[in-house]
C-alpha atoms as a PDB file:
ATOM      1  CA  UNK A   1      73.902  90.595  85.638  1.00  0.00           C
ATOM      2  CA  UNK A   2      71.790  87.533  85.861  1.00  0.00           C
ATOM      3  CA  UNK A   3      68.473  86.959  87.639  1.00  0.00           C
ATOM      4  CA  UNK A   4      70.248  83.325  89.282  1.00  0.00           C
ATOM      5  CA  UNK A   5      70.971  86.324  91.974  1.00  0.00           C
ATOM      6  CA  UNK A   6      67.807  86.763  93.140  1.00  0.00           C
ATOM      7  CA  UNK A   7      66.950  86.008  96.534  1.00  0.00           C
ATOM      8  CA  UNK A   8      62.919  85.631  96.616  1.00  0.00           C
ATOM      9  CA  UNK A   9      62.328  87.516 100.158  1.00  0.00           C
ATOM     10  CA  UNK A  10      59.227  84.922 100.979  1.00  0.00           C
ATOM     11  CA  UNK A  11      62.190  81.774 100.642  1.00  0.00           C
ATOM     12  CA  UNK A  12      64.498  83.610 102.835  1.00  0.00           C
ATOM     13  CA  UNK A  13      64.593  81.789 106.465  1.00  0.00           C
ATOM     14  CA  UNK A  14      64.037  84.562 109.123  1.00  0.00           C
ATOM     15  CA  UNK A  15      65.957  82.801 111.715  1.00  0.00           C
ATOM     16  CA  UNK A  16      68.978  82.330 109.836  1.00  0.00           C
ATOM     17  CA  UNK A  17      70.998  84.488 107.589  1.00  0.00           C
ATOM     18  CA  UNK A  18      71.365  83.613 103.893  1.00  0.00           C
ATOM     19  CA  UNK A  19      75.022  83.723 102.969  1.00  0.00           C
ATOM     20  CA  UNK A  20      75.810  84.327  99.214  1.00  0.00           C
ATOM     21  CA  UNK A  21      79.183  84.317  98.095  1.00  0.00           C
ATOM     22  CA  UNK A  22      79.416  85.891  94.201  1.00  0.00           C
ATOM     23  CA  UNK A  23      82.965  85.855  91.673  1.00  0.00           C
ATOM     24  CA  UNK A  24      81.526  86.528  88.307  1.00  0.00           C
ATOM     25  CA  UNK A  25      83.096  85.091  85.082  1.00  0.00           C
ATOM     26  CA  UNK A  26      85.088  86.896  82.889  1.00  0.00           C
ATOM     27  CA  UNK A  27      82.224  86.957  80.816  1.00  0.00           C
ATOM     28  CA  UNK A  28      79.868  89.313  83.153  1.00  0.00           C
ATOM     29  CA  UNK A  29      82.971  91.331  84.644  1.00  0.00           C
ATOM     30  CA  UNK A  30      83.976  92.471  80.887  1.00  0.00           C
ATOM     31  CA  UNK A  31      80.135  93.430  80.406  1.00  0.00           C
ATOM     32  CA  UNK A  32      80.422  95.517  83.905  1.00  0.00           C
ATOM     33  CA  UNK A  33      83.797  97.136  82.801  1.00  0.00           C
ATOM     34  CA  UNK A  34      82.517  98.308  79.486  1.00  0.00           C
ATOM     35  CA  UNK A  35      79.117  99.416  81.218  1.00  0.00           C
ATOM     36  CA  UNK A  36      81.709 101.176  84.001  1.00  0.00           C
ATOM     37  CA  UNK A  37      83.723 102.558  81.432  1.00  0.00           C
ATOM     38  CA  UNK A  38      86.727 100.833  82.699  1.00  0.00           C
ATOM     39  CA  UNK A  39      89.960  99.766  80.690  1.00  0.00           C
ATOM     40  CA  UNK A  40      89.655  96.242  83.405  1.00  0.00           C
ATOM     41  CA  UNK A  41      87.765  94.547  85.902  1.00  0.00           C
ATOM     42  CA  UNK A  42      89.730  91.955  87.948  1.00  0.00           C
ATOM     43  CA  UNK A  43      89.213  90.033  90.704  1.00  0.00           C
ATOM     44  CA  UNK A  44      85.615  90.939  91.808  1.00  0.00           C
ATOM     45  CA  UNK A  45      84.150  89.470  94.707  1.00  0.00           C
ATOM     46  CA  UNK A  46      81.166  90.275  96.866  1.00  0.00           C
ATOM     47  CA  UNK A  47      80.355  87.797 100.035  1.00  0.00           C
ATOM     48  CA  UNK A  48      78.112  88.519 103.011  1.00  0.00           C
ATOM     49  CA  UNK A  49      74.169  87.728 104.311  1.00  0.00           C
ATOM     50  CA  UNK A  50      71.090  88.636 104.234  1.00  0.00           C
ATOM     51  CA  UNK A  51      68.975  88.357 107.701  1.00  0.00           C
ATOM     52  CA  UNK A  52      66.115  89.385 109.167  1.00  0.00           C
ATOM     53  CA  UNK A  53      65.539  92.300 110.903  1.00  0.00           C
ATOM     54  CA  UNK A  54      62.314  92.635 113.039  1.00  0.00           C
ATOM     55  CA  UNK A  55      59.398  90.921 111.330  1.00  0.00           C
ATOM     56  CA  UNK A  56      59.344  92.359 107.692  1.00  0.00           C
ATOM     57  CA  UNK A  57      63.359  93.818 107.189  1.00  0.00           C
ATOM     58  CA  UNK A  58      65.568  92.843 106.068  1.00  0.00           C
ATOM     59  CA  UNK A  59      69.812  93.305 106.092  1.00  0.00           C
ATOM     60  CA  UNK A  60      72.239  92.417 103.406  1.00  0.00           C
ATOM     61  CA  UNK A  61      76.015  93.148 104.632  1.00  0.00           C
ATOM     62  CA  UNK A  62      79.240  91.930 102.751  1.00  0.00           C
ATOM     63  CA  UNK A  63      82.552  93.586 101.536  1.00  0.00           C
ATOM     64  CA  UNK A  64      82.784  93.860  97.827  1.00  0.00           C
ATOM     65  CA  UNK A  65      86.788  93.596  96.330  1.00  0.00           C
ATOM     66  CA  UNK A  66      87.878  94.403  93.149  1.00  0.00           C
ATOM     67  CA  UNK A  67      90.699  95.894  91.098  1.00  0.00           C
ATOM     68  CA  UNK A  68      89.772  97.746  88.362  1.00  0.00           C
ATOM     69  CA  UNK A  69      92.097  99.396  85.544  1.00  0.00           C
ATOM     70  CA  UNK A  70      91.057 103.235  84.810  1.00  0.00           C
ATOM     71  CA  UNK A  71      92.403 105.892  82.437  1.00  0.00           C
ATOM     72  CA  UNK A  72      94.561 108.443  84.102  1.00  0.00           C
ATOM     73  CA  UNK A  73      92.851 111.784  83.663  1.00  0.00           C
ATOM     74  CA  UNK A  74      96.195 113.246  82.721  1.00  0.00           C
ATOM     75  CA  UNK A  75      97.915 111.216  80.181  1.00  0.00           C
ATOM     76  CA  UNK A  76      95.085 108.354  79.750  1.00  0.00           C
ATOM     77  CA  UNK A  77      97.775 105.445  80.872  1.00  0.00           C
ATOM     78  CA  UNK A  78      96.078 102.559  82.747  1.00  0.00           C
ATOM     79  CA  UNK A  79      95.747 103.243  86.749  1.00  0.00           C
ATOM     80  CA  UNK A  80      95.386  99.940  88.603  1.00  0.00           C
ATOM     81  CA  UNK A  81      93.265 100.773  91.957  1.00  0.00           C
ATOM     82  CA  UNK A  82      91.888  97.683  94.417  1.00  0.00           C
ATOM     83  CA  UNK A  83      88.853  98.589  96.353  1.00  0.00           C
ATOM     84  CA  UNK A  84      87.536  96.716  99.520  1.00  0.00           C
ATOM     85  CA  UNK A  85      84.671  98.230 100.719  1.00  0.00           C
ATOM     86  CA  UNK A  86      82.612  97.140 103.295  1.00  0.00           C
ATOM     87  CA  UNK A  87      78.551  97.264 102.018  1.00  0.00           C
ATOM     88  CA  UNK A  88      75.175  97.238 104.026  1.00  0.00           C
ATOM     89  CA  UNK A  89      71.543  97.652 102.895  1.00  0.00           C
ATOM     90  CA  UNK A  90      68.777  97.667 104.933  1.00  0.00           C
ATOM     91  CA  UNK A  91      65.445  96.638 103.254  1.00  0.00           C
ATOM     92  CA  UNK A  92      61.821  98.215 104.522  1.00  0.00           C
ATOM     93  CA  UNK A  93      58.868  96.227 104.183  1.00  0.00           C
ATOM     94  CA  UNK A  94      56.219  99.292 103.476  1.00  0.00           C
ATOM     95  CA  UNK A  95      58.826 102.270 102.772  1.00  0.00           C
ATOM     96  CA  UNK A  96      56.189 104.755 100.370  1.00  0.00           C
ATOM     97  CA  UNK A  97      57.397 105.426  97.302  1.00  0.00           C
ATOM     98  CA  UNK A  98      58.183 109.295  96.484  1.00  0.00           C
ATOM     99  CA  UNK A  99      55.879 111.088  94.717  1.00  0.00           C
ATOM    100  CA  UNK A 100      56.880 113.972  94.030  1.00  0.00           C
ATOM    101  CA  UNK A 101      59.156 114.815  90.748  1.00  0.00           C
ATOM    102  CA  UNK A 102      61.884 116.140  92.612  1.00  0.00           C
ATOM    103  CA  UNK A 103      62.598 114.711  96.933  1.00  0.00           C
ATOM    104  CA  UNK A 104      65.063 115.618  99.239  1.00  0.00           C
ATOM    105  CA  UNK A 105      67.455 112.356  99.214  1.00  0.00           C
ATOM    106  CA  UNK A 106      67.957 111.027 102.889  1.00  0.00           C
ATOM    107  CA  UNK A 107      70.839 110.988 105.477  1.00  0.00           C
ATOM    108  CA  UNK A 108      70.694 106.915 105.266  1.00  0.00           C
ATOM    109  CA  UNK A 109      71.100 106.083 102.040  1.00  0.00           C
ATOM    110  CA  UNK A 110      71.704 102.730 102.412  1.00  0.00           C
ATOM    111  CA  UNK A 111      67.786 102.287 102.793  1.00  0.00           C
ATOM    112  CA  UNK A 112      65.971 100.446 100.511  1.00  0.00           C
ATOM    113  CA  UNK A 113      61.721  99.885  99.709  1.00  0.00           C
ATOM    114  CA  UNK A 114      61.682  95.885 100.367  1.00  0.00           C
ATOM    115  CA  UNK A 115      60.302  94.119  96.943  1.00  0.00           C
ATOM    116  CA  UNK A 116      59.490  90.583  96.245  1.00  0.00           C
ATOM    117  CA  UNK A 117      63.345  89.871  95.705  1.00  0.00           C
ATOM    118  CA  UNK A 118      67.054  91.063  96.940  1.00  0.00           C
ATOM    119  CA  UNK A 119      69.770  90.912  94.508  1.00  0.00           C
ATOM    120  CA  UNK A 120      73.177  91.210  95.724  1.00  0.00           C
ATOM    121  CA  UNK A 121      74.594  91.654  92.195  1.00  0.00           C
ATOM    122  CA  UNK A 122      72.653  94.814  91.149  1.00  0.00           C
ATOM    123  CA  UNK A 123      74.246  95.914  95.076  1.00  0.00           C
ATOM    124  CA  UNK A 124      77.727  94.961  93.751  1.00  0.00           C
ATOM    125  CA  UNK A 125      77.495  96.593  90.571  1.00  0.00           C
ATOM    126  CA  UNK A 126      76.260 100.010  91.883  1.00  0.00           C
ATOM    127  CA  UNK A 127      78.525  99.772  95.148  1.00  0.00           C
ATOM    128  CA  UNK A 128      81.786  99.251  92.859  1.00  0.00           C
ATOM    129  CA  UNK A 129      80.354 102.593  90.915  1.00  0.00           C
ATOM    130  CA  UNK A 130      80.271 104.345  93.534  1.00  0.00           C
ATOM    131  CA  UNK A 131      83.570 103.448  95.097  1.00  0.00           C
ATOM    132  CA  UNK A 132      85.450 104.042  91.711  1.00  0.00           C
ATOM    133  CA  UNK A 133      88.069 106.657  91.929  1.00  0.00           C
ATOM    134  CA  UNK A 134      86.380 109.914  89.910  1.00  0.00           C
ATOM    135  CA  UNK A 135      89.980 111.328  88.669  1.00  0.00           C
ATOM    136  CA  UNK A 136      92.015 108.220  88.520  1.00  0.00           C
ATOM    137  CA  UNK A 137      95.870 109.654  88.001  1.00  0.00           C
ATOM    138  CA  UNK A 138      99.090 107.801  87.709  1.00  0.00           C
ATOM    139  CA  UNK A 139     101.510 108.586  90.262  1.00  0.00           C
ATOM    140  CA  UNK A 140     103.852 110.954  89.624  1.00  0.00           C
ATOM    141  CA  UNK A 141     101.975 112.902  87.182  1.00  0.00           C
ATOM    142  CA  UNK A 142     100.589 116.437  87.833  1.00  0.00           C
ATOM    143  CA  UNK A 143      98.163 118.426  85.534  1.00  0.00           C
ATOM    144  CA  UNK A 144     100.231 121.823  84.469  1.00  0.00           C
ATOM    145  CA  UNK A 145      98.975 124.411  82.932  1.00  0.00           C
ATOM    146  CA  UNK A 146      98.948 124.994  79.712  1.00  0.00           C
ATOM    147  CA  UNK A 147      98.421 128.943  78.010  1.00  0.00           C
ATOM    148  CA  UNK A 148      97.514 129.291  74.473  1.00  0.00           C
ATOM    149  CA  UNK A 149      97.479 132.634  72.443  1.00  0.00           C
ATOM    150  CA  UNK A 150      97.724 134.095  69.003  1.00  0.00           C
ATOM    151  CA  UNK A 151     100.799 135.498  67.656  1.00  0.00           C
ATOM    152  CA  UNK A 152     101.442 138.966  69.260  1.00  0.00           C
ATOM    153  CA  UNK A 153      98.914 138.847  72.349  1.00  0.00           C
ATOM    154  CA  UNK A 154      99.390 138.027  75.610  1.00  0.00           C
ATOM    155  CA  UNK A 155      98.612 134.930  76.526  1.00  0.00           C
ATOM    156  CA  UNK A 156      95.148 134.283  79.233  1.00  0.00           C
ATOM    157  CA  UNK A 157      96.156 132.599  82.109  1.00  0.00           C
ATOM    158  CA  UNK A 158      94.091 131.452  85.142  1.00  0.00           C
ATOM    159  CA  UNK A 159      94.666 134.221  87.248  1.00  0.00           C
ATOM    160  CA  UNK A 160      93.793 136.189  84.712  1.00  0.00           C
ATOM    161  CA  UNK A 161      90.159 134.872  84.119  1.00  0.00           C
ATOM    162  CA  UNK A 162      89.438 135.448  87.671  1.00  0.00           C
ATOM    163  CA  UNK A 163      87.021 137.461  88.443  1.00  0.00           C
ATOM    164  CA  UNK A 164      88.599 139.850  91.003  1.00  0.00           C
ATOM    165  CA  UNK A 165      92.082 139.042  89.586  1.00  0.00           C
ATOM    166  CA  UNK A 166      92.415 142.718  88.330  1.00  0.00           C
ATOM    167  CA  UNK A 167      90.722 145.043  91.267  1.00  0.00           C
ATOM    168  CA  UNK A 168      94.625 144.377  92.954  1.00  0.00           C
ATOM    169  CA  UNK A 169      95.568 146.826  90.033  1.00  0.00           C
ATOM    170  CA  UNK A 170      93.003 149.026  90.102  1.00  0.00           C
ATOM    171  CA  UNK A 171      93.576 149.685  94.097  1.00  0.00           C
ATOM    172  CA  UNK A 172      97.076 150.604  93.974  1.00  0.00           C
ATOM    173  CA  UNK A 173      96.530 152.857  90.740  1.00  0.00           C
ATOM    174  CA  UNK A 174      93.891 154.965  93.028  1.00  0.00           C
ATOM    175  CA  UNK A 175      96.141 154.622  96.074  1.00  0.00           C
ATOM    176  CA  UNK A 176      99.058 156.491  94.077  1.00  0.00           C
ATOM    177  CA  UNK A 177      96.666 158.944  92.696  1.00  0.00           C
ATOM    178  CA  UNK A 178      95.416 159.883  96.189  1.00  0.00           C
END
């Protein structure tokens, strides 16, 4: 993404909210599908503002749209899915940075440390991440099972490998014993 983005926080009027309004080329949606690892990126949009919140904050809100071309988990076909999410950040002037190696992410997570610029692209780029399907599958198509085995031994199936799959067994073998 390009730094033309940027909205320096000390130029933003406090009064009024900024509107931006971003449709990136071909050129910078084909970058974001590779970096996405998607098979497309079409028709990506993110609009909204950024105002002021108290004296220091600051809120960008918008609704990011896009359709975006996946790999079906199953059978690796292209799955066409449109998202249209609605997006909100809140900025903190002063927010401390963690320190430790390893902190307890919060219930908000749409807080942000204010910095000397906001960038509604880098916020469209990791909002359509995150609202990416995880197991895009074409309709229709199920994942079976499938059982592999050597010549002359019984197959493994999934029951099989479970841990407490075979106690059953053992229960009614000392039941008829008692």
């Amino acid at each position: 993404m390009t730094d033309s983005t940027n909205f320096r926080v000390a130029d933003l009027d406090p009064h009024h909210p900024t509107p931006f309004d971003l449709r990136p080329g071909e050129d910078i949606r084909t970058a974001l599908a590779a970096e996405l690892g998607l098979l497309g990126l079409r028709k990506l949009s993110f609009t909204g503002t950024i105002a002021a919140q108290g004296r220091r904050d600051w809120v960008l809100s918008g609704k990011l749209g896009a359709t975006v071309v996946q790999p079906c988990v199953v059978t690796l076909e292209p799955v066409t899915t449109r998202i249209d999410t609605e997006v909100m950040r809140t900025y903190v002037a002063g927010l401390a940075e963690p320190e430790a190696l390893e902190v307890e992410m919060p219930e908000d997570d749409s807080v942000e440390r204010l910095g000397a610029t906001i960038d509604p692209a880098s916020v469209m780029a990791e909002e359509l991440a995150l609202a990416l399907p995880p197991y895009p599958r074409k309709d229709g198509v199920e994942l079976g099972e499938s059982v592999f085995a050597e010549p002359g031994t019984k197959p493994m199936t999934d029951d099989d490998a479970k841990p407490f799959a075979g106690l059953s067994g053992l229960r009614d073998t000392l039941k008829k014993q008692s």
